[in-house]
N, C-alpha and C. Protein backbone atom coordinates (compact mmCIF):
# COMPACT_ATOMS: atom_id res chain seq x y z
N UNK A 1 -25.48 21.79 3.24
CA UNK A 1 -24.39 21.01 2.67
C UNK A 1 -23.24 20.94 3.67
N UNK A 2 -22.72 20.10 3.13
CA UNK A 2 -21.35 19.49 4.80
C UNK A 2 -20.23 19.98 3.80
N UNK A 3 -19.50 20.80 5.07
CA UNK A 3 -18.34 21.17 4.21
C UNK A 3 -17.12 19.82 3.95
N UNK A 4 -16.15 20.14 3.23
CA UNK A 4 -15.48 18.89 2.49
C UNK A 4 -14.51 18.65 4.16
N UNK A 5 -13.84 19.80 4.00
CA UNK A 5 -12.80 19.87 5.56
C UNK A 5 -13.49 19.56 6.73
N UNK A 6 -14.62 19.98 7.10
CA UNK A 6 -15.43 19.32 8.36
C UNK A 6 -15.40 18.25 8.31
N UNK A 7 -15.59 17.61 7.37
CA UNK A 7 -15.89 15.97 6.81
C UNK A 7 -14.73 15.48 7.43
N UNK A 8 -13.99 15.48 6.55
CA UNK A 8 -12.62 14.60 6.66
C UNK A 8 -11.66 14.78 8.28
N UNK A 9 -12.15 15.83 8.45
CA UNK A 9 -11.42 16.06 9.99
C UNK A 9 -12.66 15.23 11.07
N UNK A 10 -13.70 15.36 11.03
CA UNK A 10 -14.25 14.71 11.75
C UNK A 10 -13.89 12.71 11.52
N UNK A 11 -13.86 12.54 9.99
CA UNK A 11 -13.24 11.01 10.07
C UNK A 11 -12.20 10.73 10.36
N UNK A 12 -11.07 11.55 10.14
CA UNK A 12 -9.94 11.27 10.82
C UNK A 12 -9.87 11.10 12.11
N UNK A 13 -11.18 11.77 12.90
CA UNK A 13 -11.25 11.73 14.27
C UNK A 13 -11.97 10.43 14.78
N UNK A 14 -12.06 9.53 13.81
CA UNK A 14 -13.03 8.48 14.23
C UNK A 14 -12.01 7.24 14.39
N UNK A 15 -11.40 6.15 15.12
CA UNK A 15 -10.71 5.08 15.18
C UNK A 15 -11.15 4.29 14.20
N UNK A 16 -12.62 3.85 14.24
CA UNK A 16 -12.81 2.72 13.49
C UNK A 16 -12.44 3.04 11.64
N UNK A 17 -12.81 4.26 11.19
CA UNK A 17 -12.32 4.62 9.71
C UNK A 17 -10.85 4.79 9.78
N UNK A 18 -10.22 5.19 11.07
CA UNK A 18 -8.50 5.41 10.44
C UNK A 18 -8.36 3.69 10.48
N UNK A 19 -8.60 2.78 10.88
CA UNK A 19 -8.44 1.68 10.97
C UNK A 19 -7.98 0.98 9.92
N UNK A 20 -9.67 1.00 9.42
CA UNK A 20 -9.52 0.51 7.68
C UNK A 20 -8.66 0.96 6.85
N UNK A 21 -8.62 2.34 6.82
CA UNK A 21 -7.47 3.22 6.35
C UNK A 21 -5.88 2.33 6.16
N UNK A 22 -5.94 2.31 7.53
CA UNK A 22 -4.32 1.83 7.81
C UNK A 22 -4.33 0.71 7.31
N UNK A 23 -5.61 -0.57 7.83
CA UNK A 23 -5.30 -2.04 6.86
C UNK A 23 -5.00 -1.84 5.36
N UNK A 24 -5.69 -0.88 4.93
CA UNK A 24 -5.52 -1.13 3.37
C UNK A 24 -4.21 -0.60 2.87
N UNK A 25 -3.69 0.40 3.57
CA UNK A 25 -2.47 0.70 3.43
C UNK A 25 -1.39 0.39 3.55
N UNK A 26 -1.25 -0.48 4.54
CA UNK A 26 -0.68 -1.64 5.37
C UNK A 26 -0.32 -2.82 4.18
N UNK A 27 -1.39 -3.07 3.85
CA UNK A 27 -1.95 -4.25 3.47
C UNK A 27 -1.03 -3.77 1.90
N UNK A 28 -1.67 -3.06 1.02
CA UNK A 28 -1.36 -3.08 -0.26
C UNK A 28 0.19 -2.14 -0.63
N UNK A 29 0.86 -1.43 0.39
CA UNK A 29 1.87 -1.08 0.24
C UNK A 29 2.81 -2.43 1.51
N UNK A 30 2.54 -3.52 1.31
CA UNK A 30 3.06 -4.70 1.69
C UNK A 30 3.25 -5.73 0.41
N UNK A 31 1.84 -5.42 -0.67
CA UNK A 31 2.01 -6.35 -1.85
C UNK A 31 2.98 -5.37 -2.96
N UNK A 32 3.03 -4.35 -2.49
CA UNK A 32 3.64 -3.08 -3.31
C UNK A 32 5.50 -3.55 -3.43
N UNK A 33 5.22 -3.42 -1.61
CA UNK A 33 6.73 -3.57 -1.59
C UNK A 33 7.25 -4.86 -2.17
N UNK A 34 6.68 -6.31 -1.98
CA UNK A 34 7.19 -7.51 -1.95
C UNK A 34 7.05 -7.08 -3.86
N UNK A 35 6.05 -6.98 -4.43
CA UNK A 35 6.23 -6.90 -6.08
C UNK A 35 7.42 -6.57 -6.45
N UNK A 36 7.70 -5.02 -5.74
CA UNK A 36 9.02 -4.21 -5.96
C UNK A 36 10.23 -5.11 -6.25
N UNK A 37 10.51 -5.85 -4.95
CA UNK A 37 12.07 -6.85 -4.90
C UNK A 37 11.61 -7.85 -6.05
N UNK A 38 10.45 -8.53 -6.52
CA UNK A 38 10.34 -9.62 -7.50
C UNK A 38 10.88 -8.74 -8.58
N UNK A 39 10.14 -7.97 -8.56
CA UNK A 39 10.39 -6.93 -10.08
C UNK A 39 12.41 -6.39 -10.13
N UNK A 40 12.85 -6.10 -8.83
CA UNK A 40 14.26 -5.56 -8.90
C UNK A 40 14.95 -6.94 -9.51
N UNK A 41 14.80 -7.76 -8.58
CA UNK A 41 15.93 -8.83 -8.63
C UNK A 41 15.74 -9.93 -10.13
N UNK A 42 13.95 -9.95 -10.52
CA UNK A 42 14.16 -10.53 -11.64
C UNK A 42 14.44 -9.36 -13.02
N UNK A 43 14.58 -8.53 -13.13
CA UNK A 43 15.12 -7.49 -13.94
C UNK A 43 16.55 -7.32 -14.01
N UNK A 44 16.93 -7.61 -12.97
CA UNK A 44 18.76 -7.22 -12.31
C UNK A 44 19.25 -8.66 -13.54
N UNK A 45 18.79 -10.10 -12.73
CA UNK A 45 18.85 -11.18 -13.20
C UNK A 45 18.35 -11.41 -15.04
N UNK A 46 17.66 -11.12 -15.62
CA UNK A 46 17.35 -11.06 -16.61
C UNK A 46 17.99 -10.18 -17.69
N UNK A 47 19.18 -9.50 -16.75
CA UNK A 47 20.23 -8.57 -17.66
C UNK A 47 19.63 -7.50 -18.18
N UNK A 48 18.42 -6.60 -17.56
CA UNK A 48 17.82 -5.54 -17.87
C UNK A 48 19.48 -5.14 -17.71
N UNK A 49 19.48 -3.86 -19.25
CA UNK A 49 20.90 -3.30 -19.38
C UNK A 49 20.81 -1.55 -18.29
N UNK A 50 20.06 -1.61 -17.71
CA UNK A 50 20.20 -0.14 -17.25
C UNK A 50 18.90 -0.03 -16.02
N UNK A 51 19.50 1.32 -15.15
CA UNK A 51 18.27 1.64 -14.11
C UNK A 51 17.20 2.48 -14.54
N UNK A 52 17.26 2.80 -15.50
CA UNK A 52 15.99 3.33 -15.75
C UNK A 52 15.07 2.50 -16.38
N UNK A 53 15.17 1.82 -17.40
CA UNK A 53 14.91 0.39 -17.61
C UNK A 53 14.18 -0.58 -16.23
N UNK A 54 14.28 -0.57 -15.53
CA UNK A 54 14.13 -1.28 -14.12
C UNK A 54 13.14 -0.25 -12.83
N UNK A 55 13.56 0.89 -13.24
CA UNK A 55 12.38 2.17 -12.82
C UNK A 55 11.20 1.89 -13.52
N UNK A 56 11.15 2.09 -15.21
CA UNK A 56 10.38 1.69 -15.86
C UNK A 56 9.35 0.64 -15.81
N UNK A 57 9.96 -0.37 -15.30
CA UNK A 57 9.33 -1.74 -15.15
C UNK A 57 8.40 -1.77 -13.91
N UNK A 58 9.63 -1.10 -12.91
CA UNK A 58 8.57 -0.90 -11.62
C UNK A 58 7.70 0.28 -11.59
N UNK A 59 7.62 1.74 -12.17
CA UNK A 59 6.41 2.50 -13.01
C UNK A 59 5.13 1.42 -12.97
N UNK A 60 5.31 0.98 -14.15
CA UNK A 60 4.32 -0.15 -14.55
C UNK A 60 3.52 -0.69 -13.55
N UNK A 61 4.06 -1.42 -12.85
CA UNK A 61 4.00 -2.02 -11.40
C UNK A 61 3.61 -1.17 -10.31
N UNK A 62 4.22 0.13 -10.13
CA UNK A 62 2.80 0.50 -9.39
C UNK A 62 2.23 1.28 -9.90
N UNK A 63 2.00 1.57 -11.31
CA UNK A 63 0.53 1.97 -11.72
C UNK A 63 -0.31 0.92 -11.63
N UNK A 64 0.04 -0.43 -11.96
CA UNK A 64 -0.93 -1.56 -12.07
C UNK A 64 -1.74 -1.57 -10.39
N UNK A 65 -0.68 -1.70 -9.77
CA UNK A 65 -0.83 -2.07 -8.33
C UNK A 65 -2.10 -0.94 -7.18
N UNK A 66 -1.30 0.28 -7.78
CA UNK A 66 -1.83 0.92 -6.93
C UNK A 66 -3.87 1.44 -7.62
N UNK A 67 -3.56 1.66 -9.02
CA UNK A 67 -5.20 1.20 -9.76
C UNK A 67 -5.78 0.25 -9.41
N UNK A 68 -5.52 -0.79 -9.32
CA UNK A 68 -6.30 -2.06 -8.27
C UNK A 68 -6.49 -2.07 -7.19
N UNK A 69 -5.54 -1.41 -5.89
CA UNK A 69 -5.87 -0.89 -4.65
C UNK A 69 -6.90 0.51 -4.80
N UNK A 70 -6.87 1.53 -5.23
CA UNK A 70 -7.55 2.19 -5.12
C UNK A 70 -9.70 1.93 -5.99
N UNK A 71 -9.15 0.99 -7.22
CA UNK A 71 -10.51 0.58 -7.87
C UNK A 71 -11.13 -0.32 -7.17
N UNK A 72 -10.36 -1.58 -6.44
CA UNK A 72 -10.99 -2.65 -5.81
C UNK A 72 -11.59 -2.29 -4.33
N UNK A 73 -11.07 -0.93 -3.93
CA UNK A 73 -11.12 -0.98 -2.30
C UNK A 73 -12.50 0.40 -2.89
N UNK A 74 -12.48 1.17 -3.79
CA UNK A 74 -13.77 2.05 -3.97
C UNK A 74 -14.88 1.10 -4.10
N UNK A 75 -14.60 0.26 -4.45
CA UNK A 75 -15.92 -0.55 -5.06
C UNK A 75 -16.80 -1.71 -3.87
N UNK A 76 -15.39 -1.99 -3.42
CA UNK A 76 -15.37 -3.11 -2.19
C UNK A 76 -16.50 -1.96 -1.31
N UNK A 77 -15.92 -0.90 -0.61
CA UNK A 77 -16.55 0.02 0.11
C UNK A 77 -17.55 0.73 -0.40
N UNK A 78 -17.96 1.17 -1.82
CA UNK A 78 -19.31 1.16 -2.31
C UNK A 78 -20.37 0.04 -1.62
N UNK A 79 -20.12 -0.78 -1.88
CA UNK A 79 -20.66 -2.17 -1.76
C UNK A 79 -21.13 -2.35 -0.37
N UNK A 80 -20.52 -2.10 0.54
CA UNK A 80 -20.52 -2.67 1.73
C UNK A 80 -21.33 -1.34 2.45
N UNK A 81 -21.27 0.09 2.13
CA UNK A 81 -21.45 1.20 2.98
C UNK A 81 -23.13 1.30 2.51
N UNK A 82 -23.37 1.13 1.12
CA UNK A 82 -24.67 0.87 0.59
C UNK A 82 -25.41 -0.10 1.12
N UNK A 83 -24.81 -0.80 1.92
CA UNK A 83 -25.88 -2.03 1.94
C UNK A 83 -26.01 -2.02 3.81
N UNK A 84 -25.00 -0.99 3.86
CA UNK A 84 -24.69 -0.58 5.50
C UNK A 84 -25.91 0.63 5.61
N UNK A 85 -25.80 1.25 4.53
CA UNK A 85 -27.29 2.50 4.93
C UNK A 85 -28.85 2.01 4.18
N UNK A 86 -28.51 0.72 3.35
CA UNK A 86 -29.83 -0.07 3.20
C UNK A 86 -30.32 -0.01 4.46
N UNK A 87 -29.61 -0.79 5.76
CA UNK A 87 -29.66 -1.70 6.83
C UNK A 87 -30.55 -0.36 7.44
N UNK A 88 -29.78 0.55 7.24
CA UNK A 88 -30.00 1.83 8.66
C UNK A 88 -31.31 2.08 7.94
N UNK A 89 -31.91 2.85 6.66
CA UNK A 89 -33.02 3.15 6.35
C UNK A 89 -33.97 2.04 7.07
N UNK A 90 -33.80 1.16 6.63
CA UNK A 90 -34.92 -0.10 6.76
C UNK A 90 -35.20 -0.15 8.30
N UNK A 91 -34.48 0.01 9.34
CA UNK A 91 -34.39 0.29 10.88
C UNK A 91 -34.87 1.25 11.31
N UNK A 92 -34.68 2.35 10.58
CA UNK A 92 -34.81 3.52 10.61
C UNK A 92 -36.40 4.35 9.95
N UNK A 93 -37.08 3.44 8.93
CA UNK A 93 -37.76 3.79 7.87
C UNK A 93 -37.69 5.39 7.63
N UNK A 94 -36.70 5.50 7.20
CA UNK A 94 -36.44 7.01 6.18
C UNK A 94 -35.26 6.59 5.50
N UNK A 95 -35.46 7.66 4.70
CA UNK A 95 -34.41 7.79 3.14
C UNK A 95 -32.78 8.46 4.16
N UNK A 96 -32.44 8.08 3.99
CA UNK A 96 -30.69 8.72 4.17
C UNK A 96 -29.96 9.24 3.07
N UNK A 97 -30.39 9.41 2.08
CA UNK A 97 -29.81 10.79 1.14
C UNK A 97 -29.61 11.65 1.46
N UNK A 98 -28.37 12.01 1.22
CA UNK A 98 -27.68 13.49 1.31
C UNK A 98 -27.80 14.21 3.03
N UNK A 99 -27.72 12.88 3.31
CA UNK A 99 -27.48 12.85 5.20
C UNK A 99 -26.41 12.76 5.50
N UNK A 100 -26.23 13.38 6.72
CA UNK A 100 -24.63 13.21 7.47
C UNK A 100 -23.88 11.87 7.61
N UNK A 101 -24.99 10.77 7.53
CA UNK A 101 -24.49 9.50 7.66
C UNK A 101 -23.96 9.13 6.45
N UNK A 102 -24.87 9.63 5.13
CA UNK A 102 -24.64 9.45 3.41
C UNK A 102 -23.09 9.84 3.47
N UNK A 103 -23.18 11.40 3.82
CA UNK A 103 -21.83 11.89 3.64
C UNK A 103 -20.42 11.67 3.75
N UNK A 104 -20.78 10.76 5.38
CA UNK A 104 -19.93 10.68 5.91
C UNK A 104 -18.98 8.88 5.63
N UNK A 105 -20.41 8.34 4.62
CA UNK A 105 -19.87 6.97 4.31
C UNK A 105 -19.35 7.38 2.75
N UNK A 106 -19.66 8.38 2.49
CA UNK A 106 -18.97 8.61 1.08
C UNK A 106 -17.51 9.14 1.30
N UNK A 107 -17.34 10.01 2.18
CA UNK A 107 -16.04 10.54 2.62
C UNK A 107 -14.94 9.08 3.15
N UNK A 108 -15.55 8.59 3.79
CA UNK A 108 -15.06 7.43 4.59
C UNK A 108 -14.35 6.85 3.13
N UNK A 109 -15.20 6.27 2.31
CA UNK A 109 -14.59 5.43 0.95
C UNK A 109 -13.63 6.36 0.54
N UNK A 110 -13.67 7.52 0.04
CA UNK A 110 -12.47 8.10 -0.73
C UNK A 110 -10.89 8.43 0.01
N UNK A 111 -11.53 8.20 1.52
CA UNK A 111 -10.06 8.30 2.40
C UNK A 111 -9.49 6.46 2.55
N UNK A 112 -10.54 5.77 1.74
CA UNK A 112 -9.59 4.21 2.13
C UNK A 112 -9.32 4.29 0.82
N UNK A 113 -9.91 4.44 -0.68
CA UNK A 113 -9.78 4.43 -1.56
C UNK A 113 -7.87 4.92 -1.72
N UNK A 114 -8.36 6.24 -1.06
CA UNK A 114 -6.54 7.01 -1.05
C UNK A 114 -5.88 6.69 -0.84
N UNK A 115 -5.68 5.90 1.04
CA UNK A 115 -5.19 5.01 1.77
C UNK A 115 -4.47 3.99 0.87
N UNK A 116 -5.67 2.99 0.41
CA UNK A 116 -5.20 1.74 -0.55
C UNK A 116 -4.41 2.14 -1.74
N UNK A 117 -4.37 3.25 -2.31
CA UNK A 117 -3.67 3.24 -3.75
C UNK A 117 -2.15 3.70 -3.20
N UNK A 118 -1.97 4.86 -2.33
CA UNK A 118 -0.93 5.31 -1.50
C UNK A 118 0.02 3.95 -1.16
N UNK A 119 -0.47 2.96 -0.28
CA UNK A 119 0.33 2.12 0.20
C UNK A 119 1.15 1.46 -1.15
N UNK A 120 0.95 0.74 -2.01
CA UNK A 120 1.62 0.20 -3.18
C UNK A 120 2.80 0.95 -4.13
N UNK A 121 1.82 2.53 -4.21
CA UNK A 121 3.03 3.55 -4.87
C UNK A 121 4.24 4.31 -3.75
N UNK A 122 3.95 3.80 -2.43
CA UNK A 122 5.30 3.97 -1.34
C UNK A 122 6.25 2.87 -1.47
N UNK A 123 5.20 1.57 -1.65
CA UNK A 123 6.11 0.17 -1.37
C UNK A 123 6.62 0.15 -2.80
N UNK A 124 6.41 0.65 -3.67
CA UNK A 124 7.27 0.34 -5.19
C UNK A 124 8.05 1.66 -5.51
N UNK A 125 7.64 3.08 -5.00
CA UNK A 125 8.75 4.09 -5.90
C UNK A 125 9.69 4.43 -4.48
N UNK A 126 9.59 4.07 -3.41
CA UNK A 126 10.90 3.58 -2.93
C UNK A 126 12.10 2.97 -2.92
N UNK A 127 11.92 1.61 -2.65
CA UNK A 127 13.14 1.11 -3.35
C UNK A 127 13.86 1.10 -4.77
N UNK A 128 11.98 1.55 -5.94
CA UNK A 128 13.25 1.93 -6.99
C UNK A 128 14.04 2.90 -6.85
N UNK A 129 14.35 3.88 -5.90
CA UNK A 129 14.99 4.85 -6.20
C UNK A 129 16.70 4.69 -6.51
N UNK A 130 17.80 3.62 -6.19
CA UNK A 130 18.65 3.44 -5.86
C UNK A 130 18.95 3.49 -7.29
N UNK A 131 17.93 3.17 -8.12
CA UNK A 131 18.14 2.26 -10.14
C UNK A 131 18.12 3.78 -10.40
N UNK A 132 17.57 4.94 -10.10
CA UNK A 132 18.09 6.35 -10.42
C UNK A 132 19.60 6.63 -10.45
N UNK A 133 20.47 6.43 -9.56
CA UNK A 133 21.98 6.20 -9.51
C UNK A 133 22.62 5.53 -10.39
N UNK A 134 22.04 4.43 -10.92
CA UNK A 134 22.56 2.77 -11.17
C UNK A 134 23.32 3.55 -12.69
N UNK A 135 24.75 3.52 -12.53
CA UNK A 135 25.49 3.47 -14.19
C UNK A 135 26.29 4.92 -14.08
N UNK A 136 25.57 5.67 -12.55
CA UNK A 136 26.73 6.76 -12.39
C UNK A 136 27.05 6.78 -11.00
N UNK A 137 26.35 6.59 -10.27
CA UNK A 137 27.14 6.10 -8.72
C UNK A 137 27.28 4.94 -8.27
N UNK A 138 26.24 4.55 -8.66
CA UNK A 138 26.61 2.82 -8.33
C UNK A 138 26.43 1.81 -9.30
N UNK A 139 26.50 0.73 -9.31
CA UNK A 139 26.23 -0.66 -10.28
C UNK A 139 24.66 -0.46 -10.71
N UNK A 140 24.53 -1.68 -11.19
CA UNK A 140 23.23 -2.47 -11.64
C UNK A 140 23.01 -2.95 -10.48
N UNK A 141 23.70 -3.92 -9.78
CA UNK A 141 23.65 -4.66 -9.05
C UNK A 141 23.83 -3.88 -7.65
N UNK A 142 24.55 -3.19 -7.64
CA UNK A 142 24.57 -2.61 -6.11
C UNK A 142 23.30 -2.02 -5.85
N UNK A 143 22.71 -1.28 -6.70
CA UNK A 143 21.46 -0.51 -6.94
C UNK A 143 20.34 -1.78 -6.28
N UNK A 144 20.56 -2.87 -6.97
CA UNK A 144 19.94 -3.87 -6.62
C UNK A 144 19.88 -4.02 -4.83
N UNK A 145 21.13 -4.60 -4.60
CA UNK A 145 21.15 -4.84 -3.16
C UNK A 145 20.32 -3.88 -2.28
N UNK A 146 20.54 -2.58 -2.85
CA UNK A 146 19.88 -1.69 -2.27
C UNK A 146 18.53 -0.97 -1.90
N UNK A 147 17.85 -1.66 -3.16
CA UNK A 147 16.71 -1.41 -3.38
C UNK A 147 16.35 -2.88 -2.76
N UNK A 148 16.88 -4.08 -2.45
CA UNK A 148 16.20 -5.21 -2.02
C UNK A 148 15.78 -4.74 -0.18
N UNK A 149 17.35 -4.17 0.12
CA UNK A 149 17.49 -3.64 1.76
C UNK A 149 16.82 -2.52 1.63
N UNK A 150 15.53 -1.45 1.19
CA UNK A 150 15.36 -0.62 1.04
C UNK A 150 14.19 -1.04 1.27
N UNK A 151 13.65 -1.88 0.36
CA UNK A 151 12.16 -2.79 0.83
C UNK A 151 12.08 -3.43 2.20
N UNK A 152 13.11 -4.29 2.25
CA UNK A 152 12.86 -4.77 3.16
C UNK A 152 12.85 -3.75 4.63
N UNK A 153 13.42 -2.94 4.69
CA UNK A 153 13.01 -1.82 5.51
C UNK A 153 11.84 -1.10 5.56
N UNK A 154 11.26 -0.89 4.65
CA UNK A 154 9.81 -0.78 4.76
C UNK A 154 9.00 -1.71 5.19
N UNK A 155 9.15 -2.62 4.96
CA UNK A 155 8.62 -3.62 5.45
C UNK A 155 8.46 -4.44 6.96
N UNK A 156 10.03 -3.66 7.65
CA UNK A 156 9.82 -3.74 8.97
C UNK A 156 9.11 -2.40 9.56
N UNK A 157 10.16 -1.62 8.67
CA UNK A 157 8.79 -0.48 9.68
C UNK A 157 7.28 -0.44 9.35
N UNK A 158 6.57 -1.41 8.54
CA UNK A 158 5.30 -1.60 8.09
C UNK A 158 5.07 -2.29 9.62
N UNK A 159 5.55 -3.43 9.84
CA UNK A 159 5.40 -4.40 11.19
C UNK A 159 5.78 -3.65 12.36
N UNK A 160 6.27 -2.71 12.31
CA UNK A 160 6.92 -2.10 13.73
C UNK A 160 5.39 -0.85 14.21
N UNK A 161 5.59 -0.72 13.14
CA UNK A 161 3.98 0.64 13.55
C UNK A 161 2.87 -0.23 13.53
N UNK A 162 2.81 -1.74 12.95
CA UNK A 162 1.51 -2.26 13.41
C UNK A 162 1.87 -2.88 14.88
N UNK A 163 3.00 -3.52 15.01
CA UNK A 163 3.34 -3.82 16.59
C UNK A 163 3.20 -2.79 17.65
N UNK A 164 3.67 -1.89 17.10
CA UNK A 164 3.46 -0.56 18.17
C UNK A 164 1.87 -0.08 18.68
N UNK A 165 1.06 -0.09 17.27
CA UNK A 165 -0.48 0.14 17.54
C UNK A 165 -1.17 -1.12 18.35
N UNK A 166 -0.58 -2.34 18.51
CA UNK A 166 -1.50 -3.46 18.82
C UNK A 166 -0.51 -4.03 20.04
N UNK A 167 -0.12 -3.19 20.67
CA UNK A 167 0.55 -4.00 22.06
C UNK A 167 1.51 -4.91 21.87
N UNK A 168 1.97 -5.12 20.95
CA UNK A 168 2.71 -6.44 20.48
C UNK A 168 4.68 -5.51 20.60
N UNK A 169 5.52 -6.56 20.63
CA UNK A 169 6.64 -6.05 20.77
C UNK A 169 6.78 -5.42 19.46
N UNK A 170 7.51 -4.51 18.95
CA UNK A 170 7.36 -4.07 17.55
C UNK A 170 8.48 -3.98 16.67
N UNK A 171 9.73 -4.53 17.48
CA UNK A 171 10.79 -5.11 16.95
C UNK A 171 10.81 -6.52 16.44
N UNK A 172 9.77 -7.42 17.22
CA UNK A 172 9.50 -8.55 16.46
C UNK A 172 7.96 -8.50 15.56
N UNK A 173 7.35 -7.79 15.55
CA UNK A 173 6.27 -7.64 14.72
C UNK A 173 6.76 -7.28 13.33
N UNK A 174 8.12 -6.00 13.43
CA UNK A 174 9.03 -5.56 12.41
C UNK A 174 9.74 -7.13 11.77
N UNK A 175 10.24 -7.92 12.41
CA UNK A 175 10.92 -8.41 11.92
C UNK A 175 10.56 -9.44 11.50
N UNK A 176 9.09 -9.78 11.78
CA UNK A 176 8.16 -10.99 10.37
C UNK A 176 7.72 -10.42 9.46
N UNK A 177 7.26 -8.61 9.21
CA UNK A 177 7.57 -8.48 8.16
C UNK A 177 8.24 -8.29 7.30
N UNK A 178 9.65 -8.22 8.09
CA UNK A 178 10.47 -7.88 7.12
C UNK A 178 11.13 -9.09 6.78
N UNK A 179 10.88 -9.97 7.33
CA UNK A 179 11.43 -11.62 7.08
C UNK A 179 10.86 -12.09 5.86
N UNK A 180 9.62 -11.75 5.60
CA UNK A 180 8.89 -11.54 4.05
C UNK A 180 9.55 -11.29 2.52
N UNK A 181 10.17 -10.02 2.93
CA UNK A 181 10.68 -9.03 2.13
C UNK A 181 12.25 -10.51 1.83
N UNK A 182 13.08 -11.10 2.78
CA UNK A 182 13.95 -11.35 2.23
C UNK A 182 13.68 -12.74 1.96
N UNK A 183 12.41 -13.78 2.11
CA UNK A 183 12.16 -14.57 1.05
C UNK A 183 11.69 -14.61 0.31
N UNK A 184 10.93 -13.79 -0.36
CA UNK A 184 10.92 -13.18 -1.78
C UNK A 184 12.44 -12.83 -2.20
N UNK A 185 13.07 -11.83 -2.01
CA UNK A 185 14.37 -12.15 -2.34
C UNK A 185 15.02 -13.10 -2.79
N UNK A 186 15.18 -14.11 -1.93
CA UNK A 186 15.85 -15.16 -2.16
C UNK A 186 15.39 -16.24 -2.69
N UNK A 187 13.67 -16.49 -2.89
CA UNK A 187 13.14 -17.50 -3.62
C UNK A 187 13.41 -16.51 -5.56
N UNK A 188 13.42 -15.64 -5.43
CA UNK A 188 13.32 -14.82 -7.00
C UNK A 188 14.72 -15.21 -7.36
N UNK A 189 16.13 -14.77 -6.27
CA UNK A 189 17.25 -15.07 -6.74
C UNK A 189 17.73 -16.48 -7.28
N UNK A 190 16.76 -17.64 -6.35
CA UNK A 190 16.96 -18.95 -6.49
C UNK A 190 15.78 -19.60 -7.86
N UNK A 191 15.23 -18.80 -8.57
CA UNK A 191 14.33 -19.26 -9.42
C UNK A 191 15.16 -19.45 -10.80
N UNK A 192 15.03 -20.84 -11.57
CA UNK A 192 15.58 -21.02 -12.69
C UNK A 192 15.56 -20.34 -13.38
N UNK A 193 16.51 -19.81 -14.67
CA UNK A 193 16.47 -18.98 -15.51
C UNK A 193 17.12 -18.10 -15.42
């Protein structure tokens, strides 16, 4: 039997699995964060009376969020790693059960699985944090501003560590994603109602 810690230290040691890792993390604590500001600013706007109220809402939001990153990306990678050690048996003609390769594609899924649910519950219980304050240090609304500039900071440093990993300048890699973050902002602030 393969121990659990051998496992995971040897995938961490592999590029191509931290890879995926990082896209999905990347990726769904990017839909995490942008939800976050829809959820702040139409809550702020809708006269939610309080920050916990608006914590609450975003709760919700990344339980929803991050259960769909972690269910869609287990299943996605079920899918794909099964049909990846179909390939190898059939090449191979032997069974790959409870093989190092089995193991190591089962380990692989539960570290993107992690990956993917992680990214959404960073990009949403971050910026709510400011609506913790909201009614004894600061406003409704300041809380707001803050939690909008709070995202959107994640959001550059989401682009700055992928600019940094891919040769790219990472002050402007930072700053298309974070250019994201403030039209959502401003299309939510500019929406009727």
């Amino acid at each position: 039997m393969f121990g659990v810690r051998e496992l995971f230290r040897r995938l961490l040691g592999k590029e191509d699995v931290l890879a995926i890792s990082r896209r999905y993390f990347i990726s769904n604590g990017f839909d995490g964060t942008l939800t976050c500001i829809g959820v702040v600013i139409g809550s702020v706007l809708s006269g939610v009376p309080d920050g916990l109220t608006v914590v609450k809402i975003g709760l919700g939001a990344a339980v929803g969020l991050g259960t769909s990153a972690v269910w869609s990306v287990w299943e996605i990678e079920r899918a794909e790693t099964r049909a990846e050690i179909r390939r190898l048996e059939r090449a191979m003609l032997t069974d790959l059960d409870d093989t190092r390769i089995e193991h190591e594609q089962r380990g692989a899924r539960l570290l993107h699985a992690t990956s993917s649910g992680l990214g959404p519950v960073v990009g949403v219980l971050i910026p709510l944090s400011p609506f913790l304050l909201a009614g004894s240090v600061v406003s409704l609304a300041e809380a707001a501003v803050v939690s909008v500039g709070l995202g959107i900071g994640i959001l550059g440093v989401f682009g700055a560590y992928m600019g940094s990993i891919s040769g790219q300048r990472w002050y402007v890699a930072a700053a298309r994603m974070a250019l994201a973050g403030l039209v959502v902002a401003v299309v939510n602030v500019l929406l009727p109602g």
